[in-house]
PDB file of N, CA and C in Angstrom:
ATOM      1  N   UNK A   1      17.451  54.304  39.486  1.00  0.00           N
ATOM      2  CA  UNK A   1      16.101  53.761  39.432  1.00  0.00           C
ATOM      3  C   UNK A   1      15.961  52.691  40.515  1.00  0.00           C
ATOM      4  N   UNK A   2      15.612  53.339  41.929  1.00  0.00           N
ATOM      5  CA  UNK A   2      15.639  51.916  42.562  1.00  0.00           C
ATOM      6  C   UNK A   2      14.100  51.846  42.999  1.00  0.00           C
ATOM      7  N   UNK A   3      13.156  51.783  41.964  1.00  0.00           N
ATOM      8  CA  UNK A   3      11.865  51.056  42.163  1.00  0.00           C
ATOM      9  C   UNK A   3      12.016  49.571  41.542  1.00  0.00           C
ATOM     10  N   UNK A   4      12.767  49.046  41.754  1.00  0.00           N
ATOM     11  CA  UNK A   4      12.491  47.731  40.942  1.00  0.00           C
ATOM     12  C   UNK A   4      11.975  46.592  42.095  1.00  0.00           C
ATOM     13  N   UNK A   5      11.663  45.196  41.546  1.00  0.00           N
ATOM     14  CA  UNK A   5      11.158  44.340  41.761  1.00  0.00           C
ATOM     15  C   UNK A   5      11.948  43.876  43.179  1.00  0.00           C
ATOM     16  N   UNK A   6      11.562  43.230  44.508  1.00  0.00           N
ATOM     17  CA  UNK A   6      12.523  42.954  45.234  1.00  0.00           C
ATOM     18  C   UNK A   6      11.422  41.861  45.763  1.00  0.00           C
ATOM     19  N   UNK A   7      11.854  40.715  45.545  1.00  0.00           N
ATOM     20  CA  UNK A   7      11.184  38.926  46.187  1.00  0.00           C
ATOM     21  C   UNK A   7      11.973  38.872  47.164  1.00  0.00           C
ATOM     22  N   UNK A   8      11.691  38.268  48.102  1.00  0.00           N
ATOM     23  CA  UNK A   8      12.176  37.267  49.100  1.00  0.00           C
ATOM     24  C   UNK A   8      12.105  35.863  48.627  1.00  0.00           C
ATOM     25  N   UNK A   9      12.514  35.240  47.687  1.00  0.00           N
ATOM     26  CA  UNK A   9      12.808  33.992  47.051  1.00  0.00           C
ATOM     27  C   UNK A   9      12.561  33.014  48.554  1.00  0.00           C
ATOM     28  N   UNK A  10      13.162  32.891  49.159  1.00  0.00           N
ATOM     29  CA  UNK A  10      13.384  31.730  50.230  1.00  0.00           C
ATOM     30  C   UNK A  10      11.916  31.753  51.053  1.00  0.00           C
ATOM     31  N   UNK A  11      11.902  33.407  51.181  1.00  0.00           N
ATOM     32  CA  UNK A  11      10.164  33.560  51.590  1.00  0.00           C
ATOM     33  C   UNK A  11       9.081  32.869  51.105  1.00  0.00           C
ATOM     34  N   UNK A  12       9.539  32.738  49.585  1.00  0.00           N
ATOM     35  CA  UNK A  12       8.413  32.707  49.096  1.00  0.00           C
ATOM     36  C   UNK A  12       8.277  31.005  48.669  1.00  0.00           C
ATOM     37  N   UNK A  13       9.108  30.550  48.485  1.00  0.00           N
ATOM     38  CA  UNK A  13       9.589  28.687  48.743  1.00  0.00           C
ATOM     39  C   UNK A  13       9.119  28.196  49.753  1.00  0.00           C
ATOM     40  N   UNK A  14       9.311  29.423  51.067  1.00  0.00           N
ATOM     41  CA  UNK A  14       8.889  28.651  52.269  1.00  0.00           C
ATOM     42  C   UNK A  14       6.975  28.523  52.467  1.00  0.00           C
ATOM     43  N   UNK A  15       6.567  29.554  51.757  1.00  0.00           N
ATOM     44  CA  UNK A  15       5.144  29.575  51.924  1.00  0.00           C
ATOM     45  C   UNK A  15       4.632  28.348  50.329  1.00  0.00           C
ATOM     46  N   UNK A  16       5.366  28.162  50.039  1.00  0.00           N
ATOM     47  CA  UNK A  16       5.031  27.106  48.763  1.00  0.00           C
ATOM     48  C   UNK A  16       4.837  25.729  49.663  1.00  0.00           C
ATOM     49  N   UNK A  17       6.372  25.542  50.314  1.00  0.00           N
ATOM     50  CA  UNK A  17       6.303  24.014  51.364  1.00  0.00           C
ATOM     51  C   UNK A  17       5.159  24.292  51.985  1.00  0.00           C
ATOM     52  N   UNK A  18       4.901  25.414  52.897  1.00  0.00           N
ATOM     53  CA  UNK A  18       3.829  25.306  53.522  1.00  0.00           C
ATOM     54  C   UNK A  18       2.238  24.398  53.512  1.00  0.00           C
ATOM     55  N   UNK A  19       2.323  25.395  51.854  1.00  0.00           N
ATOM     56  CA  UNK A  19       0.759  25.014  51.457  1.00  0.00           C
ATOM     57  C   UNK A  19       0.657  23.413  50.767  1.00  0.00           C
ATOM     58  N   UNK A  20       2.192  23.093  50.374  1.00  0.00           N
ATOM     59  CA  UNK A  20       2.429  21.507  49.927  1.00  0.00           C
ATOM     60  C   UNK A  20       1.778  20.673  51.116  1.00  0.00           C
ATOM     61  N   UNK A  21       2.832  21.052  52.761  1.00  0.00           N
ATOM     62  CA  UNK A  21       2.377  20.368  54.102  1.00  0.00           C
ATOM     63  C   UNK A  21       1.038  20.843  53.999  1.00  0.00           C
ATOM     64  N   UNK A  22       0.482  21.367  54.461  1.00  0.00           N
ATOM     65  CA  UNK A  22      -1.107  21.552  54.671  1.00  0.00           C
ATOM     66  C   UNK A  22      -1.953  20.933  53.875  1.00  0.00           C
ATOM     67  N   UNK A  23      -1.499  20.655  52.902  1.00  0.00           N
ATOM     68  CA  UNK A  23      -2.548  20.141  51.347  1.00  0.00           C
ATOM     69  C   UNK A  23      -2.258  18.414  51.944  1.00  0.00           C
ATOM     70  N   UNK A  24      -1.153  18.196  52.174  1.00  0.00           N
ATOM     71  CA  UNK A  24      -1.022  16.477  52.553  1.00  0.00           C
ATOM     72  C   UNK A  24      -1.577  16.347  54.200  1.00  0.00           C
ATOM     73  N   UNK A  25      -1.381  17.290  54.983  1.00  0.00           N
ATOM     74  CA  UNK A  25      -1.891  16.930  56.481  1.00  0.00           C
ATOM     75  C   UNK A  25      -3.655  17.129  55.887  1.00  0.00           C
ATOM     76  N   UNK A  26      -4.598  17.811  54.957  1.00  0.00           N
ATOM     77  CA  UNK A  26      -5.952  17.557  54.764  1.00  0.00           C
ATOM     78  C   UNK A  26      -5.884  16.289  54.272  1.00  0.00           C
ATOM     79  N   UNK A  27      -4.909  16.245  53.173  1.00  0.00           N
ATOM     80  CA  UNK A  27      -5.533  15.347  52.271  1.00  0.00           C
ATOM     81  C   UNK A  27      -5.572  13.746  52.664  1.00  0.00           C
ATOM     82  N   UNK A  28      -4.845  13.537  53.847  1.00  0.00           N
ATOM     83  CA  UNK A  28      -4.828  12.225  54.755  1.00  0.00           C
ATOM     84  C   UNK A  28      -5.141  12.198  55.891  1.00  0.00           C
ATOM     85  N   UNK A  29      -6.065  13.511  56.447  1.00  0.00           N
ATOM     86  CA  UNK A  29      -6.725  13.217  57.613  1.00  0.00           C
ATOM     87  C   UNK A  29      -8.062  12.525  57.423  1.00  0.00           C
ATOM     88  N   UNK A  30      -8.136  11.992  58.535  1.00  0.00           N
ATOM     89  CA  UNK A  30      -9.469  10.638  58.818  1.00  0.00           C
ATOM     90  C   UNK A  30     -10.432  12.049  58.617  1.00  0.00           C
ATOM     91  N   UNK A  31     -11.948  11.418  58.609  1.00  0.00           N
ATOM     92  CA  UNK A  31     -13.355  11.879  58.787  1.00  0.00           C
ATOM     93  C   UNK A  31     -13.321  11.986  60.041  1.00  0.00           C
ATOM     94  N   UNK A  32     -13.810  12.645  60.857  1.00  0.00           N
ATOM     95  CA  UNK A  32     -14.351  12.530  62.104  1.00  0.00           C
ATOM     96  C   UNK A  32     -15.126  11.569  62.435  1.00  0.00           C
ATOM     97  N   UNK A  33     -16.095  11.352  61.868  1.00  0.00           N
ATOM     98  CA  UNK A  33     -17.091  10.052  61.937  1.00  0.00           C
ATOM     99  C   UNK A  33     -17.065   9.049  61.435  1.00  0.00           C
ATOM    100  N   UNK A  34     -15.706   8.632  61.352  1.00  0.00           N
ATOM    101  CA  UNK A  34     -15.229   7.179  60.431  1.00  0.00           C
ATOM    102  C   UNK A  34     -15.316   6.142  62.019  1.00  0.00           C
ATOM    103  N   UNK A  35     -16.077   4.932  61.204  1.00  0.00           N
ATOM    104  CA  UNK A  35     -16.129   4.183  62.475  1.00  0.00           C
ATOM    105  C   UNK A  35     -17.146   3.945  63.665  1.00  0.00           C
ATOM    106  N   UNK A  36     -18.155   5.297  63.899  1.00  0.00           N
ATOM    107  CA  UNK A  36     -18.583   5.613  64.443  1.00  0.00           C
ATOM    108  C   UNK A  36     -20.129   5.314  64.003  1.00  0.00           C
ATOM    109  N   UNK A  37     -20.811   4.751  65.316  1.00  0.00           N
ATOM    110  CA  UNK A  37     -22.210   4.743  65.263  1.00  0.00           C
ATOM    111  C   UNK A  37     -23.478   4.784  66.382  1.00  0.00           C
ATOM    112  N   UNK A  38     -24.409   4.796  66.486  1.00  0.00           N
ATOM    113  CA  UNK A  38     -25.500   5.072  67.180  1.00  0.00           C
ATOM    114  C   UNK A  38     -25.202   4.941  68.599  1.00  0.00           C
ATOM    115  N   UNK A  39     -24.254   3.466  68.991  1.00  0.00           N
ATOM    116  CA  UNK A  39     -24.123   3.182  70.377  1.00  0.00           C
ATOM    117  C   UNK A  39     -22.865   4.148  70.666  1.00  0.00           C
ATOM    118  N   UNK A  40     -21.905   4.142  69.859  1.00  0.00           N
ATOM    119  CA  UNK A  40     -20.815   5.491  70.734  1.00  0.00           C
ATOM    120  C   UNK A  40     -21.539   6.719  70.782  1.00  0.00           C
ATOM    121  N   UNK A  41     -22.824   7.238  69.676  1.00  0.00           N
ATOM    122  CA  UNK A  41     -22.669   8.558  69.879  1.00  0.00           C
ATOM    123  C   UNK A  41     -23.734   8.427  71.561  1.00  0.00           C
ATOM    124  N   UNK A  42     -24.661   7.459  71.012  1.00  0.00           N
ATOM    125  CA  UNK A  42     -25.512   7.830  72.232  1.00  0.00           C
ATOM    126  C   UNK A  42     -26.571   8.457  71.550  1.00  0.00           C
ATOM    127  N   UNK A  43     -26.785   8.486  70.493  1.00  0.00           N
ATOM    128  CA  UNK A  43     -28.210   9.378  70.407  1.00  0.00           C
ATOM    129  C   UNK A  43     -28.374   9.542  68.370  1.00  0.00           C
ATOM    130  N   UNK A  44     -29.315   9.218  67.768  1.00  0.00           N
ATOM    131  CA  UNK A  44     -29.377   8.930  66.254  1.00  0.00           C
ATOM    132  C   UNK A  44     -29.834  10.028  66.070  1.00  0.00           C
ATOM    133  N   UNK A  45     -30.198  11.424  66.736  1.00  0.00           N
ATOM    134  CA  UNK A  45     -30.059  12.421  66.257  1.00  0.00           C
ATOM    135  C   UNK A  45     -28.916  13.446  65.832  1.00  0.00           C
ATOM    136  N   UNK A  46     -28.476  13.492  67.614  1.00  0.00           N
ATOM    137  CA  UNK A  46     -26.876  13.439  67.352  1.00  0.00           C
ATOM    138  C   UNK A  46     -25.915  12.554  66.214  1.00  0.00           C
ATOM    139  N   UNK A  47     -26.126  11.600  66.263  1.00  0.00           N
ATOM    140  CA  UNK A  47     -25.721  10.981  64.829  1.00  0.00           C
ATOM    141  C   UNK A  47     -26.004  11.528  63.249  1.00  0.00           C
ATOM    142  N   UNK A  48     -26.883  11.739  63.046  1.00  0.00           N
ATOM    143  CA  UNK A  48     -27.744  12.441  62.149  1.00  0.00           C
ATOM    144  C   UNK A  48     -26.648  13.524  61.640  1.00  0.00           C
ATOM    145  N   UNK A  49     -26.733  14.555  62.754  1.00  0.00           N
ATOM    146  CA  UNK A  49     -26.124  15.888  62.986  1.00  0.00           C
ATOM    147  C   UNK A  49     -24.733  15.829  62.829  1.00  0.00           C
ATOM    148  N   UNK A  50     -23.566  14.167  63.067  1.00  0.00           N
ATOM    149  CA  UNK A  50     -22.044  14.221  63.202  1.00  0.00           C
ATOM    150  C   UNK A  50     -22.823  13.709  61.043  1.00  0.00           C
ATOM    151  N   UNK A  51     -23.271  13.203  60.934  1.00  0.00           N
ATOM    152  CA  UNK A  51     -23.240  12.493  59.647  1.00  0.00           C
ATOM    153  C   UNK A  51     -23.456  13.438  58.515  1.00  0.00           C
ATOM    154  N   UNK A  52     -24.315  14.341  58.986  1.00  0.00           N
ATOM    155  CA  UNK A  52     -24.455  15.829  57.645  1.00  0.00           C
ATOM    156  C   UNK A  52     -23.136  16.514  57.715  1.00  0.00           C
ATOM    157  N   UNK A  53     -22.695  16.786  59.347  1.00  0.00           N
ATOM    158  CA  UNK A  53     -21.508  17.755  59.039  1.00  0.00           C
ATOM    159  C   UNK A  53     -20.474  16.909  58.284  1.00  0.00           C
ATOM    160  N   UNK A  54     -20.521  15.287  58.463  1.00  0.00           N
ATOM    161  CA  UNK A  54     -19.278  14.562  57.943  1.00  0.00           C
ATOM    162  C   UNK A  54     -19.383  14.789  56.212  1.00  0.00           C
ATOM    163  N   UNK A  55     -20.066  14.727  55.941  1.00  0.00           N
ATOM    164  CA  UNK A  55     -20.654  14.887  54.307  1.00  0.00           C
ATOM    165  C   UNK A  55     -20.467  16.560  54.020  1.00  0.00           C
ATOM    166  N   UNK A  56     -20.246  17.078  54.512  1.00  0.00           N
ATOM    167  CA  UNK A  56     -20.108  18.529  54.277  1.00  0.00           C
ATOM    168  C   UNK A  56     -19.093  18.444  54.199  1.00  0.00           C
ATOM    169  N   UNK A  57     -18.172  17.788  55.203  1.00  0.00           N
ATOM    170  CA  UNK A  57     -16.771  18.044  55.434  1.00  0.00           C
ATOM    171  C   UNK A  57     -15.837  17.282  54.782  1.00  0.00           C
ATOM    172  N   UNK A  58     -16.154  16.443  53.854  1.00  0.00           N
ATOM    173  CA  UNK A  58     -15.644  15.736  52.522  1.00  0.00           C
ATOM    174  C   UNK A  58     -15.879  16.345  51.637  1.00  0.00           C
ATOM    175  N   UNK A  59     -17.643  17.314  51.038  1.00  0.00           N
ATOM    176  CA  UNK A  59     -17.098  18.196  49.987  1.00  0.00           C
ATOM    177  C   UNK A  59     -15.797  19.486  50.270  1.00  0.00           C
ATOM    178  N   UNK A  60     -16.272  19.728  51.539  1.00  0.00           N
ATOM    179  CA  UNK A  60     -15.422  21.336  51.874  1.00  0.00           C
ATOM    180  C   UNK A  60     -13.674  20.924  51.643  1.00  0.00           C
ATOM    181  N   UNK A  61     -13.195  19.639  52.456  1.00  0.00           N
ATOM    182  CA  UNK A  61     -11.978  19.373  52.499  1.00  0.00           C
ATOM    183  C   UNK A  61     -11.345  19.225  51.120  1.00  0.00           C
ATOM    184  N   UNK A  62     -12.191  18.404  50.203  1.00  0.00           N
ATOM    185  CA  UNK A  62     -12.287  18.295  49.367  1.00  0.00           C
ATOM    186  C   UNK A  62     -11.364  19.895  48.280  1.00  0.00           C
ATOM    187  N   UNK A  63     -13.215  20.837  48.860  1.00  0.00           N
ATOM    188  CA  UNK A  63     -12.350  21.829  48.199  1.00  0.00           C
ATOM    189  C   UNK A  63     -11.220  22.825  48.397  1.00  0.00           C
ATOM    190  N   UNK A  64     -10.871  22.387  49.846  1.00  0.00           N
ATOM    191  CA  UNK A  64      -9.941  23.172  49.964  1.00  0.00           C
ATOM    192  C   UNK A  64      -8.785  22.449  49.869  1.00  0.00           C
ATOM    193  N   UNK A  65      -8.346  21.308  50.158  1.00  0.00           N
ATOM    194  CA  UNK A  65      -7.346  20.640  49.373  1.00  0.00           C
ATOM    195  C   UNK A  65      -6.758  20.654  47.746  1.00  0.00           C
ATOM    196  N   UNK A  66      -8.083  21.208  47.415  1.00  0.00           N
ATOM    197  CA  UNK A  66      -7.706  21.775  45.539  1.00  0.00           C
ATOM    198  C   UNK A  66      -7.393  22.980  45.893  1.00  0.00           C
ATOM    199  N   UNK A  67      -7.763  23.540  46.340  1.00  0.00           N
ATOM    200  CA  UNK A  67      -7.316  25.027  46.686  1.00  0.00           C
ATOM    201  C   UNK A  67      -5.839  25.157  47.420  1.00  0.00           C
ATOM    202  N   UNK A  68      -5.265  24.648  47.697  1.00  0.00           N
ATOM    203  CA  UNK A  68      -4.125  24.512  48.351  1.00  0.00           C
ATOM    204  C   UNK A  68      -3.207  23.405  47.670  1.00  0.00           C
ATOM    205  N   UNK A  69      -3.438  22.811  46.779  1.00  0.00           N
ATOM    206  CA  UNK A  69      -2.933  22.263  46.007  1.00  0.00           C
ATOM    207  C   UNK A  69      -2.437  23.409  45.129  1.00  0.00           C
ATOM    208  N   UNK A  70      -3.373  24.303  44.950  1.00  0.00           N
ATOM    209  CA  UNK A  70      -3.143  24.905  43.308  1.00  0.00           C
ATOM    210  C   UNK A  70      -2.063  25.953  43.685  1.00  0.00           C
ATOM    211  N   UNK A  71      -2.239  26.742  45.478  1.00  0.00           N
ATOM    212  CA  UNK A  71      -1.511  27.975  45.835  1.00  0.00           C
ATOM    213  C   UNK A  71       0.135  27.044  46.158  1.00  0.00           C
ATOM    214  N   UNK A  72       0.468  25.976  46.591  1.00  0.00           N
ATOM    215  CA  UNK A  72       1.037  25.597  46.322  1.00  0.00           C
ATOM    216  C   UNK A  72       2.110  25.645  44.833  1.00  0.00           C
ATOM    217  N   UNK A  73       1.404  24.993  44.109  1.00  0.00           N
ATOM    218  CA  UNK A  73       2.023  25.393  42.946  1.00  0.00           C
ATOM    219  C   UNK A  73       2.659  26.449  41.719  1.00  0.00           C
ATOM    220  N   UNK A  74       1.748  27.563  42.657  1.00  0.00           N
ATOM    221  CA  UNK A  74       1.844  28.666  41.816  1.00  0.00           C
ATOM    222  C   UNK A  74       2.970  29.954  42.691  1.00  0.00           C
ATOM    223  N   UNK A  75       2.954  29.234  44.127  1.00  0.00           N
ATOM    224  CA  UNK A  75       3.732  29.902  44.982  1.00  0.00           C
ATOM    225  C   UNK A  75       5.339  29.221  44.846  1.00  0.00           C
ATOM    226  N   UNK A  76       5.147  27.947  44.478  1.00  0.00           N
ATOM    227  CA  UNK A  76       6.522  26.836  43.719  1.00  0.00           C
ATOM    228  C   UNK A  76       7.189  27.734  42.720  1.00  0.00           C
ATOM    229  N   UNK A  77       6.138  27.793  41.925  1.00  0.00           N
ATOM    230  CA  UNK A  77       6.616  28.318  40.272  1.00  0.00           C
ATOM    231  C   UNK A  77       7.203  29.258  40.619  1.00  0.00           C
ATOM    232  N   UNK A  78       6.367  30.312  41.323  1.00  0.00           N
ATOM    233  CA  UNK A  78       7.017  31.947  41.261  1.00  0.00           C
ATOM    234  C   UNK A  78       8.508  31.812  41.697  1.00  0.00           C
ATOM    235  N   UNK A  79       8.504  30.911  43.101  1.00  0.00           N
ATOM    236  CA  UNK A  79       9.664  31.153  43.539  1.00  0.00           C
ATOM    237  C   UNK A  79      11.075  30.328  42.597  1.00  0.00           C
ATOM    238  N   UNK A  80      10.569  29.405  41.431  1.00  0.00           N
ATOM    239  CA  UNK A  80      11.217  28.971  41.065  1.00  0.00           C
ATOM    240  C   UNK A  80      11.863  30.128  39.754  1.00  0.00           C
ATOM    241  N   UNK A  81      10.701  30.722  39.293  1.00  0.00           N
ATOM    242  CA  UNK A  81      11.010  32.329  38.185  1.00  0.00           C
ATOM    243  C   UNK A  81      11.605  33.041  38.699  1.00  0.00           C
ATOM    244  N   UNK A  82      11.429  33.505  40.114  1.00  0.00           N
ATOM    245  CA  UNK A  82      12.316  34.341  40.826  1.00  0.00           C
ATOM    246  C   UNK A  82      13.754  34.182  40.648  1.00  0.00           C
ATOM    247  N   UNK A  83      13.794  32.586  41.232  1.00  0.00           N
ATOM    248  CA  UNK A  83      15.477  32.579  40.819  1.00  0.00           C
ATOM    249  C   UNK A  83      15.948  32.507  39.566  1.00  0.00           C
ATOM    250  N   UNK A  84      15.379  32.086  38.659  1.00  0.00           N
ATOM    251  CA  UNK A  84      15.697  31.836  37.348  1.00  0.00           C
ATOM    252  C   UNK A  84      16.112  33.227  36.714  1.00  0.00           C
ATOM    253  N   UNK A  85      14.942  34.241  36.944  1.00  0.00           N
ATOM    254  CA  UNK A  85      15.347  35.764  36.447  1.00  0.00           C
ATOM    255  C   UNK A  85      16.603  36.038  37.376  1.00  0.00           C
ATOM    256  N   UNK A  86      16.875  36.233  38.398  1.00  0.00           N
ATOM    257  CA  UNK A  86      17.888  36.570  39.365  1.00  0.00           C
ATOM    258  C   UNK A  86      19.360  36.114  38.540  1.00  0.00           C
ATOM    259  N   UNK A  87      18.902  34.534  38.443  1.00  0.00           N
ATOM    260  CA  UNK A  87      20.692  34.088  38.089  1.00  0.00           C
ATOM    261  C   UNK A  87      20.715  34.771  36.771  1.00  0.00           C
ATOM    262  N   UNK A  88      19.652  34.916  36.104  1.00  0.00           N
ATOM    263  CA  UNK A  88      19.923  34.917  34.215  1.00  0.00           C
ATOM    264  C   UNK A  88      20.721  37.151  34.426  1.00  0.00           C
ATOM    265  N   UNK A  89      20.065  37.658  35.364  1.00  0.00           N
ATOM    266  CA  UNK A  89      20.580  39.153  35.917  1.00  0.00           C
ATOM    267  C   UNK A  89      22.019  38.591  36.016  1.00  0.00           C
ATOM    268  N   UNK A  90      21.942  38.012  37.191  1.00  0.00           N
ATOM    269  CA  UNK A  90      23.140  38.023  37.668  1.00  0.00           C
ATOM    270  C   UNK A  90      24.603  37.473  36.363  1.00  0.00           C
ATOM    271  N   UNK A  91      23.949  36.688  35.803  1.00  0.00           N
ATOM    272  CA  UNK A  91      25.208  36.398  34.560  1.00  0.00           C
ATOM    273  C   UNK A  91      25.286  37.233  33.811  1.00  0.00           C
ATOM    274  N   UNK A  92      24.157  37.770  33.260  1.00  0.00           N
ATOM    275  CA  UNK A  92      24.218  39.372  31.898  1.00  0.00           C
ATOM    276  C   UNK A  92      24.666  40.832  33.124  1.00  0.00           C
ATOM    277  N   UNK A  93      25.062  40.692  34.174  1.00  0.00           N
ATOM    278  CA  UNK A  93      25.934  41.902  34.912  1.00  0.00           C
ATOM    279  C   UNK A  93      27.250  41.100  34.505  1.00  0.00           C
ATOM    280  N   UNK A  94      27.673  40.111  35.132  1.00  0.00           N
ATOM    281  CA  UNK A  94      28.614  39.274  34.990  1.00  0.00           C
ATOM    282  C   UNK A  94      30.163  39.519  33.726  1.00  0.00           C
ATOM    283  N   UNK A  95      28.963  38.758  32.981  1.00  0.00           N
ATOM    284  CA  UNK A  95      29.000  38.896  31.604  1.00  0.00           C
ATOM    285  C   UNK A  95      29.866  40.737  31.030  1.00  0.00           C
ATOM    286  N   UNK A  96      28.734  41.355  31.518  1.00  0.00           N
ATOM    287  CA  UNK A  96      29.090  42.631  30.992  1.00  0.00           C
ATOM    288  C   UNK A  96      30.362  43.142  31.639  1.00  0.00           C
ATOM    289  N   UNK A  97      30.486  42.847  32.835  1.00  0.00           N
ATOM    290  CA  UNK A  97      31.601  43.480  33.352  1.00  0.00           C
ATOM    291  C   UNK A  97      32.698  42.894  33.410  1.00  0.00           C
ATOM    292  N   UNK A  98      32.340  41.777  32.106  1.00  0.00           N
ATOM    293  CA  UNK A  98      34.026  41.361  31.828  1.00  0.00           C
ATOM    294  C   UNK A  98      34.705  41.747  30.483  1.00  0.00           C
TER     295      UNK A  98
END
């Protein structure tokens, strides 16, 4: 029967760190428009226009920092079940073939 289950455990740890790094490089990057006003941009329309997208871009970051928080965790877990089933195999072969 060799349809069975086959993980890349380390694969799958590594795409867990991933989404951990990515979730902390959003979740502590500056605003774009922190700091910033009428005389740097040069123009209070243009201002206007950096100030809606900045407000957009605190809900959006927002949600994708939960969103990458959560694949994070669930990409953690798996890879942490992965090994857990693996060793608990690997001792009940073990086991048996003593």
């Amino acid at each position: 029967m060799g349809d069975g289950l086959n993980a890349d455990i380390a694969r799958i740890q590594e795409c867990a760190d991933s989404f951990h790094r990515i979730h902390r490089e959003f979740s502590e990057a500056a605003n774009p428009m922190d700091g910033q006003d009428r005389a740097t941009i040069g123009s209070s329309e243009l201002l206007d226009t950096f100030e809606t997208f900045e407000s957009n871009w605190k809900i959006r970051r927002g949600e994708l920092t939960d969103a990458l928080e959560k694949l994070g965790g669930i990409t953690e877990m798996a890879a942490q079940s992965y090994s857990e089933v693996n060793r608990a195999l690997v001792d009940a072969l073990r086991e048996n073939d003593a």
